[in-house]
C-alpha atoms as a PDB file:
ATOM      1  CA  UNK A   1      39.497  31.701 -40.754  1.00  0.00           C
ATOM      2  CA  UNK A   2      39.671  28.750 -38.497  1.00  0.00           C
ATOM      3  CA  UNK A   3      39.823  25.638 -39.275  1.00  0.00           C
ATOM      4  CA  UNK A   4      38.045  23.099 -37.314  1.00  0.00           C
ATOM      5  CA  UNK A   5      38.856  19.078 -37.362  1.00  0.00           C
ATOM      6  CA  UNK A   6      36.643  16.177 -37.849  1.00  0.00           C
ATOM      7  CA  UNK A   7      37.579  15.281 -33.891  1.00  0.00           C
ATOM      8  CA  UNK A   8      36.751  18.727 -33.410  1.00  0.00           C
ATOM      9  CA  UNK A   9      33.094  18.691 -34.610  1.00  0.00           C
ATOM     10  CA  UNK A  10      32.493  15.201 -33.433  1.00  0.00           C
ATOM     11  CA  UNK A  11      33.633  16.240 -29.922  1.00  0.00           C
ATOM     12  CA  UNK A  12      31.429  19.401 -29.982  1.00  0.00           C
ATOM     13  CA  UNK A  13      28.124  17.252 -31.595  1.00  0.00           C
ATOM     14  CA  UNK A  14      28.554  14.919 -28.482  1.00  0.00           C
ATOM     15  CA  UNK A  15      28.612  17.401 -26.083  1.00  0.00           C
ATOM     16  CA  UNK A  16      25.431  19.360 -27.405  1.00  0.00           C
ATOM     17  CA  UNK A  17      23.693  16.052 -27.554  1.00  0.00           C
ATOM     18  CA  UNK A  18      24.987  15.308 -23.907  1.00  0.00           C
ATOM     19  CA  UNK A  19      24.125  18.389 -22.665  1.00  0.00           C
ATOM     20  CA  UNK A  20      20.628  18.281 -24.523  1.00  0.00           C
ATOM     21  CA  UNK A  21      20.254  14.559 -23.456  1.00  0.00           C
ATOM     22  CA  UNK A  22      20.357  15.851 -19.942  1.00  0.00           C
ATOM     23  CA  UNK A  23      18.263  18.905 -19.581  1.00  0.00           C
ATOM     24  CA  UNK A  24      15.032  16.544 -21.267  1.00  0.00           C
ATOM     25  CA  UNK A  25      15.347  13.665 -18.883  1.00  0.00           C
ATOM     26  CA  UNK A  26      14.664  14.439 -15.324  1.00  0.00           C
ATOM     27  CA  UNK A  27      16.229  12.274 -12.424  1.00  0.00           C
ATOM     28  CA  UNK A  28      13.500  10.042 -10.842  1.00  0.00           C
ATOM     29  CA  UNK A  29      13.082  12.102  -7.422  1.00  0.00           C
ATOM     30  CA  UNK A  30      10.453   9.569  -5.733  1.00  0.00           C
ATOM     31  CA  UNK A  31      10.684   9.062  -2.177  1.00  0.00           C
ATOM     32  CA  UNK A  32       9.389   7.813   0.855  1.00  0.00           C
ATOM     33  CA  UNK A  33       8.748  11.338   1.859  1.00  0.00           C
ATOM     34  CA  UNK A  34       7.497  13.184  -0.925  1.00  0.00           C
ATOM     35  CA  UNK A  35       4.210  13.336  -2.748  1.00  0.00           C
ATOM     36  CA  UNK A  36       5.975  11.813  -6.256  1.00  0.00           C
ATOM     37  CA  UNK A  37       4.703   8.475  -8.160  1.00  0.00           C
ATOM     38  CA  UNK A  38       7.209   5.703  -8.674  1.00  0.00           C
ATOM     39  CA  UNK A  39       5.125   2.482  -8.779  1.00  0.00           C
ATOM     40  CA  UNK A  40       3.415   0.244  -6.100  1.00  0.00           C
ATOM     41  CA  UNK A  41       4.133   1.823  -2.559  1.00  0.00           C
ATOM     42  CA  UNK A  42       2.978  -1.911  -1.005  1.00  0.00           C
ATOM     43  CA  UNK A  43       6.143  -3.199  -3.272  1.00  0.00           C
ATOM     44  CA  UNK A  44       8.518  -0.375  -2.612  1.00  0.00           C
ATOM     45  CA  UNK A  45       8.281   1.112   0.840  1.00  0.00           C
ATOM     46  CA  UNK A  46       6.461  -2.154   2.811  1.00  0.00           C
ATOM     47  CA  UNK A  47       8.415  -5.118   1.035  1.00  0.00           C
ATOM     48  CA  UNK A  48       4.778  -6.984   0.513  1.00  0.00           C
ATOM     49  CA  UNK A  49       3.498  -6.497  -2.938  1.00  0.00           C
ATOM     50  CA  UNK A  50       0.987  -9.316  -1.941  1.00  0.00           C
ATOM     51  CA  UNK A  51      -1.338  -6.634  -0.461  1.00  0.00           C
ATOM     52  CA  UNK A  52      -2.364  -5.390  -4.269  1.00  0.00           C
ATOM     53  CA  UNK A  53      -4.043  -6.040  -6.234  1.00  0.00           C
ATOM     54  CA  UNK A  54      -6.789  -7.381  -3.402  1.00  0.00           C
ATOM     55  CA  UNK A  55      -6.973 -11.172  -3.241  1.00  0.00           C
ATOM     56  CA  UNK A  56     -11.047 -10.721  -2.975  1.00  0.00           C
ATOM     57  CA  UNK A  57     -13.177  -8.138  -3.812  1.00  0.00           C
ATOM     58  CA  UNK A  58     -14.817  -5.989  -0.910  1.00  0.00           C
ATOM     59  CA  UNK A  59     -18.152  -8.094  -1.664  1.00  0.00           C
ATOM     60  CA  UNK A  60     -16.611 -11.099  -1.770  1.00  0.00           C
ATOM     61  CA  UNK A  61     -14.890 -10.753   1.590  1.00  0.00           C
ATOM     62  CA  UNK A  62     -18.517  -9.666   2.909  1.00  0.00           C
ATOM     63  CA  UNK A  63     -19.984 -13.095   1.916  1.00  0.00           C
ATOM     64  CA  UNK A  64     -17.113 -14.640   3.897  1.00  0.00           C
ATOM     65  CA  UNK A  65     -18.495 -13.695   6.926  1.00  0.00           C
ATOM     66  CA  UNK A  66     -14.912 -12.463   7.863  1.00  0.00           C
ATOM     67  CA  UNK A  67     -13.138  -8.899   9.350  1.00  0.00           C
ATOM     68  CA  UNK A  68     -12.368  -6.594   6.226  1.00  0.00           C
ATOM     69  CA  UNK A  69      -9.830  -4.319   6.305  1.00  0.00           C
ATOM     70  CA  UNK A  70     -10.507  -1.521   3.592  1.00  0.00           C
ATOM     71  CA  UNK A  71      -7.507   0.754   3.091  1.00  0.00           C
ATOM     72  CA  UNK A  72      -8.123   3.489   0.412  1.00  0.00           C
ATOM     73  CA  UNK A  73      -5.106   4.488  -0.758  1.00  0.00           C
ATOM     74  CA  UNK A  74      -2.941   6.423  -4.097  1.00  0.00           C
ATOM     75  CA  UNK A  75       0.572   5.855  -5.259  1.00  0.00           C
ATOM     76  CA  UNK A  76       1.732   9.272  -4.876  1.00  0.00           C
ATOM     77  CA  UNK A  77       1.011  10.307  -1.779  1.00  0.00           C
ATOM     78  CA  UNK A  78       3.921  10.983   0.845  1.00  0.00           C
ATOM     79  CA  UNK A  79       1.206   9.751   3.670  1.00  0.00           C
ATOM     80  CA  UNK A  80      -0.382   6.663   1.894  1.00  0.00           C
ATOM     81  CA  UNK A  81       3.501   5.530   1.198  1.00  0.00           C
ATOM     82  CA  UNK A  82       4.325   5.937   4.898  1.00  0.00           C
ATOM     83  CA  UNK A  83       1.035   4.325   6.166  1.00  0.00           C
ATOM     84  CA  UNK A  84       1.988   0.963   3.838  1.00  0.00           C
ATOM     85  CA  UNK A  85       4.456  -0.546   6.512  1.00  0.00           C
ATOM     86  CA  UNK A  86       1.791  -0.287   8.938  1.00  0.00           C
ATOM     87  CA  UNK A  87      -0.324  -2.159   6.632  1.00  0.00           C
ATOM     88  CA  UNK A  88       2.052  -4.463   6.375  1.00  0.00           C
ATOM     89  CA  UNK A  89       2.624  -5.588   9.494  1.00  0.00           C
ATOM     90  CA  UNK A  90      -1.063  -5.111  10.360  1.00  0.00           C
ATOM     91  CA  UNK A  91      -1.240  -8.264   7.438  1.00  0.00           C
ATOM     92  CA  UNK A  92       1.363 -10.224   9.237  1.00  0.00           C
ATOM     93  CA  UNK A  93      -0.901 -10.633  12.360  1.00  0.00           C
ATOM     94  CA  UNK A  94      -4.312 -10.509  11.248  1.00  0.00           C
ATOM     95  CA  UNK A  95      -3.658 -11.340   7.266  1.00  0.00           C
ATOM     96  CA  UNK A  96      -5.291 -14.673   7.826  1.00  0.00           C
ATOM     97  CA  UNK A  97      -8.063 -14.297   9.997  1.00  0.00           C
ATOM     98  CA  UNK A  98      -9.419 -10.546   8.259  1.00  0.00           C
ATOM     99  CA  UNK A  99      -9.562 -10.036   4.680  1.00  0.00           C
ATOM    100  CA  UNK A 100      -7.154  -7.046   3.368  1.00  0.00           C
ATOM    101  CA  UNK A 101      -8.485  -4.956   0.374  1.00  0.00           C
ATOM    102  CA  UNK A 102      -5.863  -2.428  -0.372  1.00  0.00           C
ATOM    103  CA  UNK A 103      -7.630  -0.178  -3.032  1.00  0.00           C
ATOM    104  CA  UNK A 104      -6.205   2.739  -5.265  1.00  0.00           C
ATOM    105  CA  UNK A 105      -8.876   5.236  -5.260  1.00  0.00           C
ATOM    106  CA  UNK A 106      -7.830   6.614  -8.729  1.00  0.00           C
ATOM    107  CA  UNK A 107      -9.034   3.368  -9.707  1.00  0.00           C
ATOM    108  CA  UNK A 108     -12.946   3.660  -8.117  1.00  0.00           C
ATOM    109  CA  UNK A 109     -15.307   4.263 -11.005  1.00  0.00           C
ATOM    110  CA  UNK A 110     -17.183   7.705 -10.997  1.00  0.00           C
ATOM    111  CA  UNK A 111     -20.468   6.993  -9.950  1.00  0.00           C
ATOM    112  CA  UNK A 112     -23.613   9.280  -8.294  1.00  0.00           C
ATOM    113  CA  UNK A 113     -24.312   6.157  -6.197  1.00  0.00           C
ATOM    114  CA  UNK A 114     -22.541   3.145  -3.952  1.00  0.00           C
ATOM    115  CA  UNK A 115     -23.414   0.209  -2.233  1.00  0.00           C
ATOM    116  CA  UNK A 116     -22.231  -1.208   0.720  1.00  0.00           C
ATOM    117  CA  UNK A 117     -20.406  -3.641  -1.141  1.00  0.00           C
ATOM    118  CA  UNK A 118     -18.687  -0.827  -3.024  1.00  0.00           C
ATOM    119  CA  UNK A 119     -15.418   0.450  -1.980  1.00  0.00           C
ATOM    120  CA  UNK A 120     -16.546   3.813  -3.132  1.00  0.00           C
ATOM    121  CA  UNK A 121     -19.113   3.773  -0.637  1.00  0.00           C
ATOM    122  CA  UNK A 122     -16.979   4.034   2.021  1.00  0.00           C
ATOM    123  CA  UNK A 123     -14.941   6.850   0.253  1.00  0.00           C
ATOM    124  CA  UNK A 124     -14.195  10.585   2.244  1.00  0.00           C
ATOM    125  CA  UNK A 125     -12.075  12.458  -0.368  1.00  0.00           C
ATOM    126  CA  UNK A 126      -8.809  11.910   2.268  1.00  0.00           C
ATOM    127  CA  UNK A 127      -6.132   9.267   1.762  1.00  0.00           C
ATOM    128  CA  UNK A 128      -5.121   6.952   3.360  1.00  0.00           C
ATOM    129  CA  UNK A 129      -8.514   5.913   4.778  1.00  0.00           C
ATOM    130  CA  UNK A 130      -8.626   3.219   6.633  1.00  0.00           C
ATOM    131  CA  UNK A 131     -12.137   1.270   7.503  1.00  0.00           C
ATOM    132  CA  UNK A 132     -12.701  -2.188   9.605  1.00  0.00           C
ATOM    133  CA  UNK A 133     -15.904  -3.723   9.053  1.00  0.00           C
ATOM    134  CA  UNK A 134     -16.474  -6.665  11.336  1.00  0.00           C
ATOM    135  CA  UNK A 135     -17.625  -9.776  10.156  1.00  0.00           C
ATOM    136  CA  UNK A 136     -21.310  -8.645   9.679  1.00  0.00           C
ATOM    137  CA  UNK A 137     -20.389  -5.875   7.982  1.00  0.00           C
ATOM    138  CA  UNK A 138     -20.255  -3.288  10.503  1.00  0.00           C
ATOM    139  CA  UNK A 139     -18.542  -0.166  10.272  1.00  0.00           C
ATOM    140  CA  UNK A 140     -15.872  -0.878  13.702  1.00  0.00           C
ATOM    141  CA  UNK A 141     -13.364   2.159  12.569  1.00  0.00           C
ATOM    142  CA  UNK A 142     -13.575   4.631   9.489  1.00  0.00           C
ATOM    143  CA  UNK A 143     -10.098   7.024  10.087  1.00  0.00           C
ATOM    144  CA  UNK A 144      -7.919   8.997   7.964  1.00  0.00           C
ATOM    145  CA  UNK A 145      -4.953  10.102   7.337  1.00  0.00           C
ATOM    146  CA  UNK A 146      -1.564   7.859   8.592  1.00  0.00           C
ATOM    147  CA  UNK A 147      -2.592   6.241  11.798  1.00  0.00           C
ATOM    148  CA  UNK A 148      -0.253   4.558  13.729  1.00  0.00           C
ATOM    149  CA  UNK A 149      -0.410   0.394  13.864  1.00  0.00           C
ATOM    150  CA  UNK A 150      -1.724   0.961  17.402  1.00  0.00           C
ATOM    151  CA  UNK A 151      -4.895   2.487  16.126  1.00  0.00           C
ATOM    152  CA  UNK A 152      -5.637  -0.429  13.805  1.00  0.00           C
ATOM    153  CA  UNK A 153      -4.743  -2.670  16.308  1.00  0.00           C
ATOM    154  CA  UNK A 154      -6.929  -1.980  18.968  1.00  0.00           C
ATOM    155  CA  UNK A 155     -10.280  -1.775  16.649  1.00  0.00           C
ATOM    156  CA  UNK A 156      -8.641  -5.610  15.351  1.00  0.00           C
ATOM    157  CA  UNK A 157      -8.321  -6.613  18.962  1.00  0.00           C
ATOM    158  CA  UNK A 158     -12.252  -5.399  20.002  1.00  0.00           C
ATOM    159  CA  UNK A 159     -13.506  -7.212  16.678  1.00  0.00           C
ATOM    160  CA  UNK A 160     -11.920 -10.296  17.533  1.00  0.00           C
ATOM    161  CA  UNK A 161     -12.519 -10.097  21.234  1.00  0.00           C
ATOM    162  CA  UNK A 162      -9.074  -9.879  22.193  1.00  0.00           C
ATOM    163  CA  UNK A 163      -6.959  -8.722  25.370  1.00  0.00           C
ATOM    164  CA  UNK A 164      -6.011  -5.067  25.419  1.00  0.00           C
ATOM    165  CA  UNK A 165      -2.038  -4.739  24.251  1.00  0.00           C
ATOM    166  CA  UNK A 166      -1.676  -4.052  28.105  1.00  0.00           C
ATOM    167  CA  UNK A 167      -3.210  -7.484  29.092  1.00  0.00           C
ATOM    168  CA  UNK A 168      -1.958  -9.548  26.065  1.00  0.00           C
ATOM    169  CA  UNK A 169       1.315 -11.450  25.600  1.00  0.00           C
ATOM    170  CA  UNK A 170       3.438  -9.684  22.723  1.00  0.00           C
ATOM    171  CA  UNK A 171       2.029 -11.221  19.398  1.00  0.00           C
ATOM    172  CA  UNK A 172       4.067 -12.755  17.240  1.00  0.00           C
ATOM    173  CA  UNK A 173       4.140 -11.756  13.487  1.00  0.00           C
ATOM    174  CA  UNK A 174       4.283 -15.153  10.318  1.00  0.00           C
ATOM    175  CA  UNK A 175       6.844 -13.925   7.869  1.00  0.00           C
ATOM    176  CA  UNK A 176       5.393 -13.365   4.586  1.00  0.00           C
ATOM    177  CA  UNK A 177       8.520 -14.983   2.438  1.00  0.00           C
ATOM    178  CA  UNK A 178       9.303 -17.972   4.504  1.00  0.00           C
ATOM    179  CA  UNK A 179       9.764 -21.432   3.357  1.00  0.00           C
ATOM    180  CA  UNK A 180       7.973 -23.848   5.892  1.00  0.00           C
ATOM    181  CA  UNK A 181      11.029 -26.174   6.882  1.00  0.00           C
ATOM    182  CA  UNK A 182       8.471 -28.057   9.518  1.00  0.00           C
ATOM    183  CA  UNK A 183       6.792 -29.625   5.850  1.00  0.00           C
ATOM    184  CA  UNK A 184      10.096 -30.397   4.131  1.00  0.00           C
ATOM    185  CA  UNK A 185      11.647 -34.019   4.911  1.00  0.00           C
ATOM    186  CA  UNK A 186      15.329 -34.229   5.442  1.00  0.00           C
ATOM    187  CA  UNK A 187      17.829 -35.658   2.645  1.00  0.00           C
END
């Protein structure tokens, strides 16, 4: 018979719960090219989590008589997480003259009908989807999939009634996390 020690067993039960430990908790796998949840992509992959949740509602931003960028969207899709740096930057040009409404389509209620007003409305089944209403409401581009910031662009630059990219000077983006040194007196 052999004997086995008290450092013995308490070695061994460590190990088994190690080894246990291990097989029940998966490593977090999320990525900027996979299809895998791991929070808000606008946080995460585009460094702005001041895209979600929406500032304005998509019938509030109709009242306002401004541009509304509606960009239908989940969390755990490889394409949606790549398209969120475009939205991003989009934001840092046209952030204050259009109205961004990010919106999670997991979170769209289940409903036989929409309005206009309702982001559902606007809703294909593909994500991203990306849709620029003018400032009377007017459908001006309805894509989806990943487009490139070009493609946004140009529908921005025909529903403000600006040069082509060719004809323009380069635009200049506003940083998002800046501290406005031109309002704060010197000591």
């Amino acid at each position: 018979m052999v004997r086995v020690s008290f450092w013995q067993r308490a070695l061994g039960f460590i190990l088994a719960i190690a080894l246990g430990w291990s097989s029940f908790s998966g490593v977090a796998g999320a990525s900027l090219t996979d299809d895998h949840f791991d929070g808000n992509i606008f946080a995460l992959y585009a460094g702005n989590g001041s895209l979600v949740p929406p500032k304005v509602t998509l019938a509030q931003s109709l009242e306002r008589d401004k541009p509304t960028l509606l960009v239908l969207y989940i969390n755990d899709s490889r394409d949606c997480k790549q398209f969120a740096t475009v939205l991003s930057q989009l934001q840092s040009f046209y952030g204050r003259a259009a109205d961004f409404i990010p919106i999670d389509v997991d979170a769209l209620p289940i409903n036989a009908t929409f309005g206009p007003t309702d982001p559902g409305y606007y809703y294909r089944g593909v994500v991203p989807q990306t849709i620029l209403l003018d400032a009377a409401g007017q459908e001006r581009l309805n894509v989806a999939g990943a487009v490139s910031f070009e493609v946004v662009d140009d529908a921005f630059r025909e529903v403000f009634n600006l040069l082509p990219r060719s004809q323009s000077i380069d635009l200049k983006p506003r940083s998002v996390n800046e501290i406005n040194t031109e309002l704060v007196s010197p000591s």
